[in-house]
PDB file of N, CA and C in Angstrom:
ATOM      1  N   UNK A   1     -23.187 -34.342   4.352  1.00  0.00           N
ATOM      2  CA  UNK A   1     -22.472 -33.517   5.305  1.00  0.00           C
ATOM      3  C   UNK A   1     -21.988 -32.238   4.636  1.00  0.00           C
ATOM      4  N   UNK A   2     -22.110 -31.168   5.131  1.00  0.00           N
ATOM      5  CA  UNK A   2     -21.543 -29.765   4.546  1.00  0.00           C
ATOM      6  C   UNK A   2     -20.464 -29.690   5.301  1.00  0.00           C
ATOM      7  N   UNK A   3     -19.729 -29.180   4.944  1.00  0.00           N
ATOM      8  CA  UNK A   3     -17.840 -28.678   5.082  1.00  0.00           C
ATOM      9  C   UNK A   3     -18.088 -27.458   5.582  1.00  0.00           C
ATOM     10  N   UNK A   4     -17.513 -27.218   6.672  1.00  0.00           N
ATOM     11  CA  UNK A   4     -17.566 -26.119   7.300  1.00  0.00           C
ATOM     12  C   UNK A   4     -16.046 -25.549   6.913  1.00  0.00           C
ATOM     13  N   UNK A   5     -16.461 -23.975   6.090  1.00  0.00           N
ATOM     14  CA  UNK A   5     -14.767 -23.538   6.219  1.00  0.00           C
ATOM     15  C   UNK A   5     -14.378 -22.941   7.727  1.00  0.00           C
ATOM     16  N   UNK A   6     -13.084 -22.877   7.684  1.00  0.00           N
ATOM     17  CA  UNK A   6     -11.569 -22.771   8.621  1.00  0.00           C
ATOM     18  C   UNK A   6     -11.417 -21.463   8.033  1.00  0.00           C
ATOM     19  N   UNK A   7     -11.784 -20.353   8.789  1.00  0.00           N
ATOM     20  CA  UNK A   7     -10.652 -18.600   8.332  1.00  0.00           C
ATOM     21  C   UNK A   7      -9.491 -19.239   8.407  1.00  0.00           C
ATOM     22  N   UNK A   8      -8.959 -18.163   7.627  1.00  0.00           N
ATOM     23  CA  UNK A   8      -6.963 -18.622   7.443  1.00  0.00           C
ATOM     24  C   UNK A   8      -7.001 -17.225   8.370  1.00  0.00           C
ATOM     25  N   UNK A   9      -5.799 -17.137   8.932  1.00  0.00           N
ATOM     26  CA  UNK A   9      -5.427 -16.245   9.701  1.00  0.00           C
ATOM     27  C   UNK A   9      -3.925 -16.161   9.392  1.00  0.00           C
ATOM     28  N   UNK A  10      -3.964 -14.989   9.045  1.00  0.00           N
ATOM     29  CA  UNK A  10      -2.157 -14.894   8.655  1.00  0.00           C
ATOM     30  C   UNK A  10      -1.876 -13.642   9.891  1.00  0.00           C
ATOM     31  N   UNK A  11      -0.696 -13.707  10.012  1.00  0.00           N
ATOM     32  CA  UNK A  11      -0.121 -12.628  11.137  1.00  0.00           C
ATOM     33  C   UNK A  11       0.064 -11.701  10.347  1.00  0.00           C
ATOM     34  N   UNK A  12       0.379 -10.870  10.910  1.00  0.00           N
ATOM     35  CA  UNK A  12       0.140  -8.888  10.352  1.00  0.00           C
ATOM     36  C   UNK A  12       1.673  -9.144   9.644  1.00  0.00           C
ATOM     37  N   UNK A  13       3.117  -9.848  10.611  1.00  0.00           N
ATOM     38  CA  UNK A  13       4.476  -9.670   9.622  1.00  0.00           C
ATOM     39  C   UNK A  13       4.546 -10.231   8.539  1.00  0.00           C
ATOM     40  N   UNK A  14       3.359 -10.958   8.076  1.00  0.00           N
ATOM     41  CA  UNK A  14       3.303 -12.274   7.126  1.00  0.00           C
ATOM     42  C   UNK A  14       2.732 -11.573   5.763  1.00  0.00           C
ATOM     43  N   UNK A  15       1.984 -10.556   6.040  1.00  0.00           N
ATOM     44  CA  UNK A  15       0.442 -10.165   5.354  1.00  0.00           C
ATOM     45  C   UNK A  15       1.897  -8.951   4.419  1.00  0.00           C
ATOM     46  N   UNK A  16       1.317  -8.739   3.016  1.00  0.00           N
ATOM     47  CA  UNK A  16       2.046  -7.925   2.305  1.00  0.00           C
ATOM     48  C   UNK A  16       1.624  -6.803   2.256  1.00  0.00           C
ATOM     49  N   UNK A  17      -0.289  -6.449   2.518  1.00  0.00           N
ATOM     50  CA  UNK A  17      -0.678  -5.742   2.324  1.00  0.00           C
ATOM     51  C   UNK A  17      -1.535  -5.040   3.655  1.00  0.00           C
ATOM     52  N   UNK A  18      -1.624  -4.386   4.457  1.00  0.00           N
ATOM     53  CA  UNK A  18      -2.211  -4.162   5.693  1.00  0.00           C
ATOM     54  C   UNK A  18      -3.855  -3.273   5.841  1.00  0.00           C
ATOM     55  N   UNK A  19      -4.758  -3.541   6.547  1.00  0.00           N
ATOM     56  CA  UNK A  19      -5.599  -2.630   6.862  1.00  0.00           C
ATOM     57  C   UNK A  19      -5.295  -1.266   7.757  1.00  0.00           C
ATOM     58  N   UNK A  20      -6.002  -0.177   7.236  1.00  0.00           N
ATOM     59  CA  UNK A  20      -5.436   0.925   8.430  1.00  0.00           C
ATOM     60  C   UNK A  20      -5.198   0.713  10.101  1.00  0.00           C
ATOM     61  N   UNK A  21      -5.901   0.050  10.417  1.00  0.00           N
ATOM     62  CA  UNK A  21      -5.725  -0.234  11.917  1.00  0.00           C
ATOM     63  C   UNK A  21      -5.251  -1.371  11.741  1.00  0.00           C
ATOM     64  N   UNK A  22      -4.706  -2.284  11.002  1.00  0.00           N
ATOM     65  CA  UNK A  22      -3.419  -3.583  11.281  1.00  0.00           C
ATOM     66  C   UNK A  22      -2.464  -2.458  10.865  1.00  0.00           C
ATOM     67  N   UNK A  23      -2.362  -1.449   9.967  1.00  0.00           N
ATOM     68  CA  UNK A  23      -0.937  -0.859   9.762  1.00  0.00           C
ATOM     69  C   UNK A  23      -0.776   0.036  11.148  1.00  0.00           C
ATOM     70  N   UNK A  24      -1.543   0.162  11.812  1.00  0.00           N
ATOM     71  CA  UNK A  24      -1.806   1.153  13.120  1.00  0.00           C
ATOM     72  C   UNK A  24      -0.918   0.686  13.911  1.00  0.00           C
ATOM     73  N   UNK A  25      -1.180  -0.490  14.017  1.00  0.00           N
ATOM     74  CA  UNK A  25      -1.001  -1.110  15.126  1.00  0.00           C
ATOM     75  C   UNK A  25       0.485  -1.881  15.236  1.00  0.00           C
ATOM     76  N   UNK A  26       0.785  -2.489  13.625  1.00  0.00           N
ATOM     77  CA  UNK A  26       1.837  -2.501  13.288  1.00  0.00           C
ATOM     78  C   UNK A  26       3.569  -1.769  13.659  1.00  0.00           C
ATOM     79  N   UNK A  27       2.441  -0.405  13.360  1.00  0.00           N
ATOM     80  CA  UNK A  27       3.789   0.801  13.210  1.00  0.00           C
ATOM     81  C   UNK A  27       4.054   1.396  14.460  1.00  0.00           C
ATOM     82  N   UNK A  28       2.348   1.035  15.415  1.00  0.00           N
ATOM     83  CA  UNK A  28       2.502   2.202  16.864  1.00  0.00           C
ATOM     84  C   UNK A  28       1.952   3.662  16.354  1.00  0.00           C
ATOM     85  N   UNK A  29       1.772   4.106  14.844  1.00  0.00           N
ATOM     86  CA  UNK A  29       1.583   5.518  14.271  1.00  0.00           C
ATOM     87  C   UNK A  29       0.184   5.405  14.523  1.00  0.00           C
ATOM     88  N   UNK A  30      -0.692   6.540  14.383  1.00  0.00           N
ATOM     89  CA  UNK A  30      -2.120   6.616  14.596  1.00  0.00           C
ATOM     90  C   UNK A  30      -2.533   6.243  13.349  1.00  0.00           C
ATOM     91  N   UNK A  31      -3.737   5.437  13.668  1.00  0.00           N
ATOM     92  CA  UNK A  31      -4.720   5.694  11.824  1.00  0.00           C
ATOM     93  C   UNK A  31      -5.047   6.898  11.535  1.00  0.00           C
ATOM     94  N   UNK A  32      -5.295   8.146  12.564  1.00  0.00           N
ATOM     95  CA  UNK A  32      -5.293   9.584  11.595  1.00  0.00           C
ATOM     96  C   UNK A  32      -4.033   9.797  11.287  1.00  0.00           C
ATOM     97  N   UNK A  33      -2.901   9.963  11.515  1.00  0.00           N
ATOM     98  CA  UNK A  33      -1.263   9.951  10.648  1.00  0.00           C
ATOM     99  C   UNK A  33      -1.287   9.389   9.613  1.00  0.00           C
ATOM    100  N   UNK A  34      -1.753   8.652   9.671  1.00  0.00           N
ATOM    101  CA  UNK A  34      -1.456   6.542   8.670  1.00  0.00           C
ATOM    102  C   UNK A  34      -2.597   7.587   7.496  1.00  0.00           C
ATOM    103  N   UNK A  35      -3.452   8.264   8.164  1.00  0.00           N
ATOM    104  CA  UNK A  35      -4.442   8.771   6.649  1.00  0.00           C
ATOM    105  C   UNK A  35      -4.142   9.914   6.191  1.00  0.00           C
ATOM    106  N   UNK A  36      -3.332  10.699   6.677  1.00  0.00           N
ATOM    107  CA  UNK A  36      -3.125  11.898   6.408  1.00  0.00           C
ATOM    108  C   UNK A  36      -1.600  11.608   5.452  1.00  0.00           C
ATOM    109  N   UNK A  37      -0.686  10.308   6.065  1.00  0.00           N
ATOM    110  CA  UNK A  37       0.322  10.518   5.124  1.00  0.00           C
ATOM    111  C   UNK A  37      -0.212   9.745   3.870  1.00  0.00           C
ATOM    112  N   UNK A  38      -1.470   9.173   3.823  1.00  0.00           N
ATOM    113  CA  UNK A  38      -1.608   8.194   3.109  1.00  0.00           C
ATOM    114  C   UNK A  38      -2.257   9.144   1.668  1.00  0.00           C
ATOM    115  N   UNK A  39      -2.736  10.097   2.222  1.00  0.00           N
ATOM    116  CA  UNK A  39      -3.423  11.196   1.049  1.00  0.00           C
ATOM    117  C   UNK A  39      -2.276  12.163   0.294  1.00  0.00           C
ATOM    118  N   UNK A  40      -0.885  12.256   0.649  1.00  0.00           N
ATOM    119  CA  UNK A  40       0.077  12.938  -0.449  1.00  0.00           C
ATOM    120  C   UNK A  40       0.012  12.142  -1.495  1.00  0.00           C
ATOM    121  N   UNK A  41       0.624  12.910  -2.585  1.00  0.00           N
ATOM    122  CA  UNK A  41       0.939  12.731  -3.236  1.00  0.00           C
ATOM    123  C   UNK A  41       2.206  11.777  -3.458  1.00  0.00           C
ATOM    124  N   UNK A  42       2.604  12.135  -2.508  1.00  0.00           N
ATOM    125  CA  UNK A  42       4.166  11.494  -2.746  1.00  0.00           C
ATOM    126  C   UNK A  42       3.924   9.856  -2.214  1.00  0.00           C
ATOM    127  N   UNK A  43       3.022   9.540  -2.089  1.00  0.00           N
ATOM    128  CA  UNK A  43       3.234   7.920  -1.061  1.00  0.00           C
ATOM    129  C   UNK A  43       2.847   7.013  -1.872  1.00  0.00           C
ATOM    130  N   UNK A  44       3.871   6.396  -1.718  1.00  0.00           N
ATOM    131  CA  UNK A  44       4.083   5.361  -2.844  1.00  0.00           C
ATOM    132  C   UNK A  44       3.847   3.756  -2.138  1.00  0.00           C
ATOM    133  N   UNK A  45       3.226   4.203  -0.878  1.00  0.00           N
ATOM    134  CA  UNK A  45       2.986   2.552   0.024  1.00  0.00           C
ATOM    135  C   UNK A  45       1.771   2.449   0.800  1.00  0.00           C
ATOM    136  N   UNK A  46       0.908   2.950  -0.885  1.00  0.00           N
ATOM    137  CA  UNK A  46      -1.008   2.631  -0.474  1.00  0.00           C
ATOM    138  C   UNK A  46      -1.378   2.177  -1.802  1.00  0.00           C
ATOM    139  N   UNK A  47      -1.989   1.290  -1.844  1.00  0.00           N
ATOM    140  CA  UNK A  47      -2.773   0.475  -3.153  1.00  0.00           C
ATOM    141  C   UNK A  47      -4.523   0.825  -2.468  1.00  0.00           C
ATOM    142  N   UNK A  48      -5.056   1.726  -3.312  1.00  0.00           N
ATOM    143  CA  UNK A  48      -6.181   2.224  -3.183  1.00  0.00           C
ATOM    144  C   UNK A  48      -6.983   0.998  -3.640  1.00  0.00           C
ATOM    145  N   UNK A  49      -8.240   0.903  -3.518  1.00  0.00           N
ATOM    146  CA  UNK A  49      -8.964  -0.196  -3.471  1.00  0.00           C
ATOM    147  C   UNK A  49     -10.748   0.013  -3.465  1.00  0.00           C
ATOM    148  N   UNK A  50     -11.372   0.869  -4.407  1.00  0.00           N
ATOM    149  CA  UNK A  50     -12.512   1.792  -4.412  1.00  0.00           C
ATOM    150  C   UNK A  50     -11.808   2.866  -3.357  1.00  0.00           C
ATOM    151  N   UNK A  51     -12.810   2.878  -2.302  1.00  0.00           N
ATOM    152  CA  UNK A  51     -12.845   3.800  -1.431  1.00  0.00           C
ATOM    153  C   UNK A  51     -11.525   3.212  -0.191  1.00  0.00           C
ATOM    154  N   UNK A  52     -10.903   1.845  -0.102  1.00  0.00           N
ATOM    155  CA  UNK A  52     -10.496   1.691   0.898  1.00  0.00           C
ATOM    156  C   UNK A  52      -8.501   1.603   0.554  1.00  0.00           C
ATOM    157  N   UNK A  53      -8.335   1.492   1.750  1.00  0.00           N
ATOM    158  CA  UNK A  53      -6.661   1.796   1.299  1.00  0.00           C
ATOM    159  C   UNK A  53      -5.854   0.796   1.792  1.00  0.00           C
ATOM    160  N   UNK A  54      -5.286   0.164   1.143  1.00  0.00           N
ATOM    161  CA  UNK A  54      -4.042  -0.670   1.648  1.00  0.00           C
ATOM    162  C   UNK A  54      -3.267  -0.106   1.905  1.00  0.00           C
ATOM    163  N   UNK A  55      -2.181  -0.401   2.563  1.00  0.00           N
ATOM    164  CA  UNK A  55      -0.669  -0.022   3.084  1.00  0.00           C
ATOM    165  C   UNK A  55       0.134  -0.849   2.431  1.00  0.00           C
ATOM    166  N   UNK A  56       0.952  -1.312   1.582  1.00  0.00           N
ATOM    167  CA  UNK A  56       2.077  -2.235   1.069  1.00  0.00           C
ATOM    168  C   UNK A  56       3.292  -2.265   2.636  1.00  0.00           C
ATOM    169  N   UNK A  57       2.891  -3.359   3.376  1.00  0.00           N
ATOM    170  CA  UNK A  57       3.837  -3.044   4.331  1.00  0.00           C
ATOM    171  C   UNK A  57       5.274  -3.037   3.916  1.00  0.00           C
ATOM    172  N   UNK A  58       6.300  -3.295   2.944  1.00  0.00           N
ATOM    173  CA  UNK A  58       7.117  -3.545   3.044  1.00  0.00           C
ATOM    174  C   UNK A  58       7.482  -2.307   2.774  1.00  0.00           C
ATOM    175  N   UNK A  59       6.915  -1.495   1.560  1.00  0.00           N
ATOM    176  CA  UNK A  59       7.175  -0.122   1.283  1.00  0.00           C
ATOM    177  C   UNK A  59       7.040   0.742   2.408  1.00  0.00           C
ATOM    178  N   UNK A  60       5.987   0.510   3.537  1.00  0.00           N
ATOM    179  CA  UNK A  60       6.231   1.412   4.720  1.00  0.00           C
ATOM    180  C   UNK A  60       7.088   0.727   5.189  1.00  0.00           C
ATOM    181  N   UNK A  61       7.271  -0.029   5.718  1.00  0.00           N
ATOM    182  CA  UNK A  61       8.755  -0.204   6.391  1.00  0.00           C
ATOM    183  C   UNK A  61       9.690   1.063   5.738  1.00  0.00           C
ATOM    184  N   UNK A  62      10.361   0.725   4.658  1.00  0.00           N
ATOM    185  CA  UNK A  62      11.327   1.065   4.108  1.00  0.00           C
ATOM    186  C   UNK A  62      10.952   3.071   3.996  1.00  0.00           C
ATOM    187  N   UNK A  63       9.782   3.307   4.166  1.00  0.00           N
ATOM    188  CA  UNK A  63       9.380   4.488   4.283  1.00  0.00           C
ATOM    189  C   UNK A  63      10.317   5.475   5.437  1.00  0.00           C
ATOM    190  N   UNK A  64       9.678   4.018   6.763  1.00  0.00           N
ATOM    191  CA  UNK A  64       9.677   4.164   8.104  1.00  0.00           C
ATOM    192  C   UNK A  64      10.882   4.285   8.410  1.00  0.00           C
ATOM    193  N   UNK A  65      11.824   3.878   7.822  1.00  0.00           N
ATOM    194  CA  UNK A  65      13.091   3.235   7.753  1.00  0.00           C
ATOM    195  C   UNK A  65      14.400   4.935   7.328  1.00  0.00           C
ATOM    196  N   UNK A  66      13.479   5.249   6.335  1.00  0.00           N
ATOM    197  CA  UNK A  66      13.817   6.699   5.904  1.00  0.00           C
ATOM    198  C   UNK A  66      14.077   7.933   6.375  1.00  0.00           C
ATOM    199  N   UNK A  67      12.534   7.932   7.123  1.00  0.00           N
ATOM    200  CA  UNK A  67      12.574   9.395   7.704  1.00  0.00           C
ATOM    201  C   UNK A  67      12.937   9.657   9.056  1.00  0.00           C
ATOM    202  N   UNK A  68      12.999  10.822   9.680  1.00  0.00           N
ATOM    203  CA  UNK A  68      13.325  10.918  11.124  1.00  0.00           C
ATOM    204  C   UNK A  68      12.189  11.456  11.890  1.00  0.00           C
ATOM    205  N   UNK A  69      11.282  12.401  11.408  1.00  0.00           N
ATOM    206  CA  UNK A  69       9.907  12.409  12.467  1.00  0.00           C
ATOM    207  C   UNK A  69       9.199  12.598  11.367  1.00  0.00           C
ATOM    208  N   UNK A  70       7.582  12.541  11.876  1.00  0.00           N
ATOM    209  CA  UNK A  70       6.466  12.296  11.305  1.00  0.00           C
ATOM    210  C   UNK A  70       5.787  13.921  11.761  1.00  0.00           C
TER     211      UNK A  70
END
């Protein structure tokens, strides 16, 4: 008999690290915002990954948490 795997499915508040469209969707912000703030210099709540980008959600929170408009 072969074992069929089970995906794990974690919820987006659970997950530490987000895809652009789970952080999208997350925040309500657009994925073009989400990429444009994601390319300063100053952002300290993306773990690059080759070509692709994480979001550290907790650091955006606390980003989100900061400022007053986008």
């Amino acid at each position: 008999m072969s074992k069929k795997s089970v995906p794990v499915v974690v919820p987006i508040w659970e997950k530490s690290n987000l895809t652009i469209d789970e952080a999208a969707a997350y925040t309500n912000i657009g994925a073009n915002k989400l990429r444009e703030l994601s390319e300063r210099d100053s952002c300290d709540f993306v773990i690059w990954v080759g070509n692709k980008r994480l979001f550290r959600r907790k650091k955006l929170d606390d980003y989100l948490d900061k400022i007053k408009s986008l």
